[in-house]
N, C-alpha and C. Protein backbone atom coordinates (compact mmCIF):
# COMPACT_ATOMS: atom_id res chain seq x y z
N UNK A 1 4.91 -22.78 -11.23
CA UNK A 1 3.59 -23.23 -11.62
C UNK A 1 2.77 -23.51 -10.36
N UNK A 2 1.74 -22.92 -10.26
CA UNK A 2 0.42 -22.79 -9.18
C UNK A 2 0.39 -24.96 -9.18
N UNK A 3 -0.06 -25.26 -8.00
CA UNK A 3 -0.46 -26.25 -7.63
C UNK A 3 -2.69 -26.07 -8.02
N UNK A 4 -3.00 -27.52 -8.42
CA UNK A 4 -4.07 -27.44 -9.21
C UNK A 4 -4.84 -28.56 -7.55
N UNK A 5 -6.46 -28.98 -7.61
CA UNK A 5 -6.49 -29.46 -6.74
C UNK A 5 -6.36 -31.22 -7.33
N UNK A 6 -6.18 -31.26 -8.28
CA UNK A 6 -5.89 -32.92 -8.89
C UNK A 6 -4.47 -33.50 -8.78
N UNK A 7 -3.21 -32.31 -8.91
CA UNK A 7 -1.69 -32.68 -7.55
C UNK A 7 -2.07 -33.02 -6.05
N UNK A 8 -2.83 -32.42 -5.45
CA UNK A 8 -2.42 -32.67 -4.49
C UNK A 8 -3.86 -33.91 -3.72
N UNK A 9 -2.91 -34.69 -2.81
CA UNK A 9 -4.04 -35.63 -1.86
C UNK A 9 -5.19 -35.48 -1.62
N UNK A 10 -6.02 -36.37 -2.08
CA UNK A 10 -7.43 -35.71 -1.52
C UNK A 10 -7.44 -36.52 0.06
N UNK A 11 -7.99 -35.76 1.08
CA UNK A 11 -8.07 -36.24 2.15
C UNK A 11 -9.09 -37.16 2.69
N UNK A 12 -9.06 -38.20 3.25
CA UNK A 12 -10.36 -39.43 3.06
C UNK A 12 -10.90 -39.25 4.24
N UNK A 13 -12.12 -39.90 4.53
CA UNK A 13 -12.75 -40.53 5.43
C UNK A 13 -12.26 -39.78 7.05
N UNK A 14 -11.00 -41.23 6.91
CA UNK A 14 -10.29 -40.97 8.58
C UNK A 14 -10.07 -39.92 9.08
N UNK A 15 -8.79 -39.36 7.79
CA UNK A 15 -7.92 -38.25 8.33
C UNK A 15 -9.60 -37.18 8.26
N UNK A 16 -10.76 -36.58 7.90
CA UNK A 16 -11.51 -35.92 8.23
C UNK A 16 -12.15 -36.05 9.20
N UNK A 17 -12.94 -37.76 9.58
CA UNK A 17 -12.95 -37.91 10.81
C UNK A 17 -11.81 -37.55 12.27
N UNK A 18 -11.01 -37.55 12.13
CA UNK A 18 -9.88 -37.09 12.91
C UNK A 18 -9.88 -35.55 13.11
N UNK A 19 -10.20 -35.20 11.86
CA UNK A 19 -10.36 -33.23 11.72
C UNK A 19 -11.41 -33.08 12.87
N UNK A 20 -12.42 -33.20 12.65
CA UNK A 20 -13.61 -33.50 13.14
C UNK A 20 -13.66 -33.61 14.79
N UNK A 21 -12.77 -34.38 15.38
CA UNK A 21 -12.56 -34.75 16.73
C UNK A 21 -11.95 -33.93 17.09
N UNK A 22 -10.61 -33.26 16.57
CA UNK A 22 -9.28 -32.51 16.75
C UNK A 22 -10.59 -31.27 17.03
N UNK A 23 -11.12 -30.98 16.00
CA UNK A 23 -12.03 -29.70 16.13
C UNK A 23 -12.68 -29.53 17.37
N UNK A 24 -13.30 -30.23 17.62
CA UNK A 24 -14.23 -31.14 18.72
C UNK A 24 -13.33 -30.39 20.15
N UNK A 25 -12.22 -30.84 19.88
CA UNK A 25 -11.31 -31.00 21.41
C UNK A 25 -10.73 -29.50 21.99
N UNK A 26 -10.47 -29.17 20.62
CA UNK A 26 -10.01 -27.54 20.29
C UNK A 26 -11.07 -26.79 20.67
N UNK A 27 -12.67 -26.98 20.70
CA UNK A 27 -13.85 -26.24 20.98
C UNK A 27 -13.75 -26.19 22.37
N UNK A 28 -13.85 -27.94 22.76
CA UNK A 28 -13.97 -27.41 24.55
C UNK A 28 -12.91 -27.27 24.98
N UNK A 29 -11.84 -26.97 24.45
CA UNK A 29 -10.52 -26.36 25.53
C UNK A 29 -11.17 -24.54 25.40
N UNK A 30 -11.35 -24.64 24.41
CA UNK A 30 -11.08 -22.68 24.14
C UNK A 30 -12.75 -22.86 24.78
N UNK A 31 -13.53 -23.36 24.78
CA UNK A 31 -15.23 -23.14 25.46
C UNK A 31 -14.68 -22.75 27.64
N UNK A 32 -13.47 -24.07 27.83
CA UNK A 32 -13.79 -23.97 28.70
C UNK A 32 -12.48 -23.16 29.53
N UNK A 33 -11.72 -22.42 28.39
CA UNK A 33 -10.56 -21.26 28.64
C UNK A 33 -11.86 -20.01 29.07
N UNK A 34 -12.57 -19.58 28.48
CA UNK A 34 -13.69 -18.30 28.42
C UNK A 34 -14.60 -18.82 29.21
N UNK A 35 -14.67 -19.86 29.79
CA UNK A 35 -15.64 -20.06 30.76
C UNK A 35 -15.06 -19.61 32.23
N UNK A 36 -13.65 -19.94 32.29
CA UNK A 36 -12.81 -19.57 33.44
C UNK A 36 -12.76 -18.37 33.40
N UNK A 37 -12.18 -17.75 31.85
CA UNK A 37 -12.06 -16.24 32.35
C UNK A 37 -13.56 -15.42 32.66
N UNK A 38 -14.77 -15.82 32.47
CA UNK A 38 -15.44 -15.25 32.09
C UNK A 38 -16.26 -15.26 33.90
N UNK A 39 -15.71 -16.65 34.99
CA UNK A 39 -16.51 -17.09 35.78
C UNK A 39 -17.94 -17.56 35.60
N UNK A 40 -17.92 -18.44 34.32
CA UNK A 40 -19.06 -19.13 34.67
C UNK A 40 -19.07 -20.53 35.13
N UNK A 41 -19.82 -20.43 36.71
CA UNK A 41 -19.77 -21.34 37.26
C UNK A 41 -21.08 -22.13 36.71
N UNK A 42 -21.63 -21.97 35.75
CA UNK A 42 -22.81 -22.98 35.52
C UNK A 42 -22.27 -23.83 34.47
N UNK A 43 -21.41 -23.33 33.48
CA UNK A 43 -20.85 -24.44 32.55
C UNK A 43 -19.69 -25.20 33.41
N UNK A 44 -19.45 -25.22 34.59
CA UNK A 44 -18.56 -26.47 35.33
C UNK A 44 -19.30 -26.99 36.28
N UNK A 45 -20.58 -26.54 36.46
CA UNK A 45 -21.58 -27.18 37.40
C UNK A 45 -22.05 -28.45 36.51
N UNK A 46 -22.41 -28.15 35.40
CA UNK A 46 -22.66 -28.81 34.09
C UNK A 46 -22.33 -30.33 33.92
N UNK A 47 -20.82 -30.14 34.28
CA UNK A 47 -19.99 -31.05 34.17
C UNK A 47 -20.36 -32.70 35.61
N UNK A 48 -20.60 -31.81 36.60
CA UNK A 48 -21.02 -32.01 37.90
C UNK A 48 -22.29 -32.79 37.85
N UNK A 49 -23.04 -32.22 37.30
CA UNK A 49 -24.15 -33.04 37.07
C UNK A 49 -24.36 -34.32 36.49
N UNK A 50 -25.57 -34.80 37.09
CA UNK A 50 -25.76 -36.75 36.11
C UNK A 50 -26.31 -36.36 35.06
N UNK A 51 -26.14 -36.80 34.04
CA UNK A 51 -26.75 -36.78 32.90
C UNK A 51 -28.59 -36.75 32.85
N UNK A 52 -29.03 -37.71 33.63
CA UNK A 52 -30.50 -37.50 33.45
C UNK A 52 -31.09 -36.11 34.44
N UNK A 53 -30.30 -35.35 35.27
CA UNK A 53 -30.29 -34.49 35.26
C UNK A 53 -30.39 -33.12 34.86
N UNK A 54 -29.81 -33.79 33.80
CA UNK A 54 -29.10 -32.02 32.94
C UNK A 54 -29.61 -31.83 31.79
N UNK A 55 -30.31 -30.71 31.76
CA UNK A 55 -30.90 -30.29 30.75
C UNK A 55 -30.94 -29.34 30.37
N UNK A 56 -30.18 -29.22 28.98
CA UNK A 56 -29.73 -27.83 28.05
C UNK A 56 -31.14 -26.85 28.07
N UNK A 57 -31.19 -25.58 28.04
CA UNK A 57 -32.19 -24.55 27.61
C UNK A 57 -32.31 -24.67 26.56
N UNK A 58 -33.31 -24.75 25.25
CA UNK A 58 -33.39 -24.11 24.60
C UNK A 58 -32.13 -22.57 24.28
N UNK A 59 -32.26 -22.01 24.73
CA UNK A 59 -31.83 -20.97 24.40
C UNK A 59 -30.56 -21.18 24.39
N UNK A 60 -29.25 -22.19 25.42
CA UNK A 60 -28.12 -22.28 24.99
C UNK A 60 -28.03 -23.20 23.84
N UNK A 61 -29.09 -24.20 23.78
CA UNK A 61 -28.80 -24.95 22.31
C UNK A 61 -28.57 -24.00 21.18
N UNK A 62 -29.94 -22.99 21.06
CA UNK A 62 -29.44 -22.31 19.87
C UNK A 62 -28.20 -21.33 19.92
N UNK A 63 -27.62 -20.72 21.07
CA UNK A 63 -26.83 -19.97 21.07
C UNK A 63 -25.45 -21.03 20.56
N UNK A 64 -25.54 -22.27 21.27
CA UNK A 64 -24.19 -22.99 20.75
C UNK A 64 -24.51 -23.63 19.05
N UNK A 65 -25.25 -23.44 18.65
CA UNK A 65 -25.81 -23.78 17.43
C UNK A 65 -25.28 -22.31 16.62
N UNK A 66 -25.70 -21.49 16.63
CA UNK A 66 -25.53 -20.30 16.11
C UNK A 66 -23.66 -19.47 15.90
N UNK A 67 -22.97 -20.31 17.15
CA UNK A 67 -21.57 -20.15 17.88
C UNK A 67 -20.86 -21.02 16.47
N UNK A 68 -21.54 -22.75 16.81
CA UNK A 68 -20.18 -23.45 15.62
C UNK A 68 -20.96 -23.10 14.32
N UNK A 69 -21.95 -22.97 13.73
CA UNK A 69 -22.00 -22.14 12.41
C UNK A 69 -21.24 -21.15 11.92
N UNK A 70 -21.35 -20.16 12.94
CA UNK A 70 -20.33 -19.07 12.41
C UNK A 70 -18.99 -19.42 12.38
N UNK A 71 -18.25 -19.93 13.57
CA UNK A 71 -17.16 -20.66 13.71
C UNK A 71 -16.96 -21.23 12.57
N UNK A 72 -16.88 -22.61 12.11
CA UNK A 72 -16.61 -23.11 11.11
C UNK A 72 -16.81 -22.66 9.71
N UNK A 73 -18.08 -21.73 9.90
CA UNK A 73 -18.05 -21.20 7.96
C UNK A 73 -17.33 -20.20 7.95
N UNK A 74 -16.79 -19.50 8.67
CA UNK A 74 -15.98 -18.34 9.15
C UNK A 74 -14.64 -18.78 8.94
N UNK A 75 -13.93 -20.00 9.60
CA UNK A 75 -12.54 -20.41 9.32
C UNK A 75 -12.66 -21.12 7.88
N UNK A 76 -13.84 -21.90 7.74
CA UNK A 76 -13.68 -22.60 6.21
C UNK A 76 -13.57 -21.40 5.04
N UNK A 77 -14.25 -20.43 4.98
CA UNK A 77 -14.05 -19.12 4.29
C UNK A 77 -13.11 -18.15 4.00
N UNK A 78 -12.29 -18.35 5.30
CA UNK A 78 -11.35 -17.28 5.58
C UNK A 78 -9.62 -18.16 4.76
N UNK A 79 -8.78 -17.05 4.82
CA UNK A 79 -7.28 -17.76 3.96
C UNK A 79 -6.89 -19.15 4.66
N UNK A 80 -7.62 -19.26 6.11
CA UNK A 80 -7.20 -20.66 6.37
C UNK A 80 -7.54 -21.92 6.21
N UNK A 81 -8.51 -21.65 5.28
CA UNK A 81 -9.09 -22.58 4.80
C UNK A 81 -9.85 -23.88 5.33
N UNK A 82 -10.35 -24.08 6.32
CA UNK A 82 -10.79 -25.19 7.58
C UNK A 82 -10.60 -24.37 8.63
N UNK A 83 -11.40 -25.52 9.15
CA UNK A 83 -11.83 -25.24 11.06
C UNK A 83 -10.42 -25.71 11.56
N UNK A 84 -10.31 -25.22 12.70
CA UNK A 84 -9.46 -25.75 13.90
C UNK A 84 -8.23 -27.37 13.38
N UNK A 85 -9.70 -28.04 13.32
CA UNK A 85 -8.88 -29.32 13.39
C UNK A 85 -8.65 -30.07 12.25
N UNK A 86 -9.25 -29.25 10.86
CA UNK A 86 -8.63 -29.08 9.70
C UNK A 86 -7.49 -28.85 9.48
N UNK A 87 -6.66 -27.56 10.30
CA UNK A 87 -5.79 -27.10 10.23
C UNK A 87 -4.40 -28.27 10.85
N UNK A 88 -4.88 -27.87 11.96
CA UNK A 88 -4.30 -29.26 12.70
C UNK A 88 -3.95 -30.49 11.81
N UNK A 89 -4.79 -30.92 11.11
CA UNK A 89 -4.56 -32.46 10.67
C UNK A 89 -4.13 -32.40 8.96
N UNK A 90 -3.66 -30.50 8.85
CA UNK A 90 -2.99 -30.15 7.57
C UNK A 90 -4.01 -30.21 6.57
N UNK A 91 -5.05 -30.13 6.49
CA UNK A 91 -6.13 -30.48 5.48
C UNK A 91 -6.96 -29.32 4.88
N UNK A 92 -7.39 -28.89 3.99
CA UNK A 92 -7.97 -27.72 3.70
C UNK A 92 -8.95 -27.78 2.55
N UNK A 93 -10.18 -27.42 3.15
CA UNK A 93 -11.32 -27.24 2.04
C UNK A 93 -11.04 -25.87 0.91
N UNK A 94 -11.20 -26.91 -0.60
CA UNK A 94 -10.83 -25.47 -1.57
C UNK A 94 -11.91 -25.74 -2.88
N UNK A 95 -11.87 -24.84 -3.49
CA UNK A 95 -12.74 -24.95 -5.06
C UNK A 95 -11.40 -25.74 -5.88
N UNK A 96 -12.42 -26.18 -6.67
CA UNK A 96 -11.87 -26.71 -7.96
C UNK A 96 -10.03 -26.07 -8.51
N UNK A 97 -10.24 -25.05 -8.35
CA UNK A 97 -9.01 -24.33 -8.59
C UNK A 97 -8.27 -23.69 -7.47
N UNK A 98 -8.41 -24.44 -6.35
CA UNK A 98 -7.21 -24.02 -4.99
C UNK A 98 -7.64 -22.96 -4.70
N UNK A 99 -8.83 -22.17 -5.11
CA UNK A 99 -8.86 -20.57 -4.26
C UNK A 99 -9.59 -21.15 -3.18
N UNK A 100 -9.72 -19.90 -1.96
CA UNK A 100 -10.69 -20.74 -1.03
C UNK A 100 -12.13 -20.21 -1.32
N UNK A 101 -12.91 -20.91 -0.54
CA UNK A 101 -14.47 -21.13 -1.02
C UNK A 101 -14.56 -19.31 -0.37
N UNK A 102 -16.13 -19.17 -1.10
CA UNK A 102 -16.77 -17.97 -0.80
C UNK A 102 -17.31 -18.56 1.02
N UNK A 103 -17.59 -17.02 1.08
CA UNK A 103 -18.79 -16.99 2.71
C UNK A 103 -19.98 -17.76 1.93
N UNK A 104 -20.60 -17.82 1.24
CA UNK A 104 -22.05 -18.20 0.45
C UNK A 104 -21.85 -19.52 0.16
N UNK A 105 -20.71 -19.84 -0.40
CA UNK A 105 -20.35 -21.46 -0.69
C UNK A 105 -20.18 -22.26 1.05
N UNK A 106 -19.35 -21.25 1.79
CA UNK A 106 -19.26 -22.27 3.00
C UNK A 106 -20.60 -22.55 3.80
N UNK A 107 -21.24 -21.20 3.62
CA UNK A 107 -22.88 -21.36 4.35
C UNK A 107 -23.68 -22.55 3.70
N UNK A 108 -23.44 -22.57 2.37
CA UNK A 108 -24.05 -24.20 1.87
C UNK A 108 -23.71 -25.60 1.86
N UNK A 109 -22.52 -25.30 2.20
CA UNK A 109 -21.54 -26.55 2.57
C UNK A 109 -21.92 -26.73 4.28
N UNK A 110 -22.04 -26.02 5.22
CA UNK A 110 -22.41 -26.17 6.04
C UNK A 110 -24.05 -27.33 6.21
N UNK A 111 -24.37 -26.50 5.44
CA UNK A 111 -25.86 -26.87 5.56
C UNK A 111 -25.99 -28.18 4.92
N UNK A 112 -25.38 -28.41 3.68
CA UNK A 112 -25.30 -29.21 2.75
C UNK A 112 -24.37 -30.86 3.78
N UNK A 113 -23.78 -30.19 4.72
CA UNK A 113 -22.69 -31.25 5.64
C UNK A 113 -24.33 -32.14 6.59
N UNK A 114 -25.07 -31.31 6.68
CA UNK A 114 -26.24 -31.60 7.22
C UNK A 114 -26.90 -32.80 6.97
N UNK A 115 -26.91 -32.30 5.59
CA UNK A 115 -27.35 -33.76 4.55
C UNK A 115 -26.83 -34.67 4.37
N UNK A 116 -25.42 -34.39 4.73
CA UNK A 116 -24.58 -35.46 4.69
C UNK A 116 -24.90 -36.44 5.96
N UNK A 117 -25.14 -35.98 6.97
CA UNK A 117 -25.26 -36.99 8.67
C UNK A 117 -26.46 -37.31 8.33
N UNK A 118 -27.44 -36.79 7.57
CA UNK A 118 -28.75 -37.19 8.26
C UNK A 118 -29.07 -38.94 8.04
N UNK A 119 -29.14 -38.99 6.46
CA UNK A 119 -29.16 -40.99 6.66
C UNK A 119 -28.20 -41.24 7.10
N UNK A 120 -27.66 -41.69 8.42
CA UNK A 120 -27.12 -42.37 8.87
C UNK A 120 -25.41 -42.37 8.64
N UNK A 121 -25.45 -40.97 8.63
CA UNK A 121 -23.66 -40.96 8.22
C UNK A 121 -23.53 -41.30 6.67
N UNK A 122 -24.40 -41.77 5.58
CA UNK A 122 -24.08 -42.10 4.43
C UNK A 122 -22.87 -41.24 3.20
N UNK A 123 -23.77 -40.08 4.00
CA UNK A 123 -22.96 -38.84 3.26
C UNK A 123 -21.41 -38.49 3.23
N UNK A 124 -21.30 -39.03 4.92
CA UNK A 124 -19.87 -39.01 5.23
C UNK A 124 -18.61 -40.13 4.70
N UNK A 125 -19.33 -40.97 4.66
CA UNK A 125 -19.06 -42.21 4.26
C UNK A 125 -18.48 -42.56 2.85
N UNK A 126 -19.03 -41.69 1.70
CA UNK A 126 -19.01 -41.87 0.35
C UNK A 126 -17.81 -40.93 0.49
N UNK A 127 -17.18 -40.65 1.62
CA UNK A 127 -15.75 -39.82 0.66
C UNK A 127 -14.61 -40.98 1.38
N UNK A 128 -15.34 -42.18 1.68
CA UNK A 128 -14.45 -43.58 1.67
C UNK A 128 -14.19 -44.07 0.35
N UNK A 129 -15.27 -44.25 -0.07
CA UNK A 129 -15.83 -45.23 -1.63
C UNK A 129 -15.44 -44.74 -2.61
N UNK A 130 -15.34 -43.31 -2.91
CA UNK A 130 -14.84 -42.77 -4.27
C UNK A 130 -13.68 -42.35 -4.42
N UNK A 131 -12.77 -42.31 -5.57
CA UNK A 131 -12.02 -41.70 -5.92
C UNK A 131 -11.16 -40.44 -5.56
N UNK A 132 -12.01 -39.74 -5.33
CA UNK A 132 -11.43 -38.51 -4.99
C UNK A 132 -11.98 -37.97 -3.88
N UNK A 133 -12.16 -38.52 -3.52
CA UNK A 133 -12.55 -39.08 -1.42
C UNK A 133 -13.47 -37.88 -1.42
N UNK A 134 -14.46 -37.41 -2.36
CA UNK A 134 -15.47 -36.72 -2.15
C UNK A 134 -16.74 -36.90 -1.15
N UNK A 135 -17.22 -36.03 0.06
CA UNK A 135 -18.91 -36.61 0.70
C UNK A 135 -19.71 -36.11 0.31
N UNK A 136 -20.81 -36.22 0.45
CA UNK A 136 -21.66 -35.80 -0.10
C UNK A 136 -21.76 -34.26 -0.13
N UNK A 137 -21.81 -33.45 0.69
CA UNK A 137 -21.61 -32.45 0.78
C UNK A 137 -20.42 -31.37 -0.20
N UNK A 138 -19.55 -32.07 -0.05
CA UNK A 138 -18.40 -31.76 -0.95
C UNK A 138 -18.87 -31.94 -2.72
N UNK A 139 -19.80 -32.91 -2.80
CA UNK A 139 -20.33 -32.99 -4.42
C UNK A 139 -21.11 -31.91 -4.88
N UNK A 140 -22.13 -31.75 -4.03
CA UNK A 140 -23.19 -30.82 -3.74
C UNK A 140 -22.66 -29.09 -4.21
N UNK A 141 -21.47 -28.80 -3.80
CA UNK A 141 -21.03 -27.61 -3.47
C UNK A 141 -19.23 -27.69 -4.29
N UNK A 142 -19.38 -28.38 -4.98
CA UNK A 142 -18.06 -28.55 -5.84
C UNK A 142 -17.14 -28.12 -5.36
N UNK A 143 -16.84 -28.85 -3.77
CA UNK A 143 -15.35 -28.32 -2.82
C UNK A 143 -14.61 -29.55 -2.83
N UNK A 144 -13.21 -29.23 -2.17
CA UNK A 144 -12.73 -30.77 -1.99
C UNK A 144 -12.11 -30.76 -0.63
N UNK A 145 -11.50 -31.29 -0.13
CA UNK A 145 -10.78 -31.21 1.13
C UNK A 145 -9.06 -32.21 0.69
N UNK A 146 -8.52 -31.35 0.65
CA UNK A 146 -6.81 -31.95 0.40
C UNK A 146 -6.14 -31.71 1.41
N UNK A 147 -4.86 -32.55 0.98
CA UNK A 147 -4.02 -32.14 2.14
C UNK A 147 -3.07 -30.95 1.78
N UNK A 148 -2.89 -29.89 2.98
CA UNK A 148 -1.98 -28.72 2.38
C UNK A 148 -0.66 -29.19 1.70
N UNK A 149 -0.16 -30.26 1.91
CA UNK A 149 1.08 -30.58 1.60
C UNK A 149 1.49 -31.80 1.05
N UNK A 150 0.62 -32.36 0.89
CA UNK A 150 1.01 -34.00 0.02
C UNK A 150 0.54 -34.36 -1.55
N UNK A 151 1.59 -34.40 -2.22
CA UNK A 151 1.15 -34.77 -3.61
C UNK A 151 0.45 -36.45 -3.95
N UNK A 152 -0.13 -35.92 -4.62
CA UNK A 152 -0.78 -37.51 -5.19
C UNK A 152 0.57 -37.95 -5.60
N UNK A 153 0.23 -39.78 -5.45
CA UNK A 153 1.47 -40.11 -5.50
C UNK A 153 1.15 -41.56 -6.64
């Protein structure tokens, strides 16, 4: 018998916040693996610099803007179901019935995650408070985030 998404853990708050960071850490190792191979000495000059110094282009904002969009709706879409540090922290965004989300569902969940930060983290927050550790985003787009391997208990 197929596993349903109401067996298994829904994943809360932390352990996503944790996804979230893990992801985070996993970006600038592999950002700054292709920066070595690639010799760019301006993303370690970067580093070098004071902060009131340094000031992003336009044009790499949107290019790194354009980079974790695809990135993340790309792994959330694909059989692995989450980004990087989803995976990592065993956790996986799915529909109602364990298949994984469409490309079209993750592009709105993306966007929809948007809505979630904008008041003040609220969005993120409400998959503390409820039941089935849903955020806002996740309501929006009828996904859930479980753990690959832990039954409700």
């Amino acid at each position: 018998m197929a596993l349903n998404f109401t067996q298994l853990k829904p994943a809360g708050f932390w352990m996503r916040f944790v996804a979230v960071l893990v992801h985070g850490i996993v970006m600038l190792a592999l950002t700054w693996v292709i920066a070595v191979l690639i010799g760019d000495e301006e993303f370690f000059q970067s580093f070098q610099v004071e902060v009131t110094e340094q000031y992003a282009t336009t044009s790499d904002n949107i290019a790194n803007l354009i980079y974790s969009i695809i990135f993340i709706i790309g792994f959330t879409a694909s059989q692995l179901k989450g980004s990087p540090g989803k995976l990592i922290c065993r956790i996986q965004v799915v529909n109602p019935d364990m298949s994984k989300i469409s490309i079209w569902k993750s592009i709105g969940r993306y966007f929809a995650y948007i809505l979630s930060i904008i008041p003040f983290l609220i969005g993120l927050m409400i998959a503390g408070w409820n039941k089935e550790k849903k955020a806002l985003h996740d309501m929006i787009c009828n996904t859930r985030v479980v753990y690959r391997d832990k039954r409700r208990s």
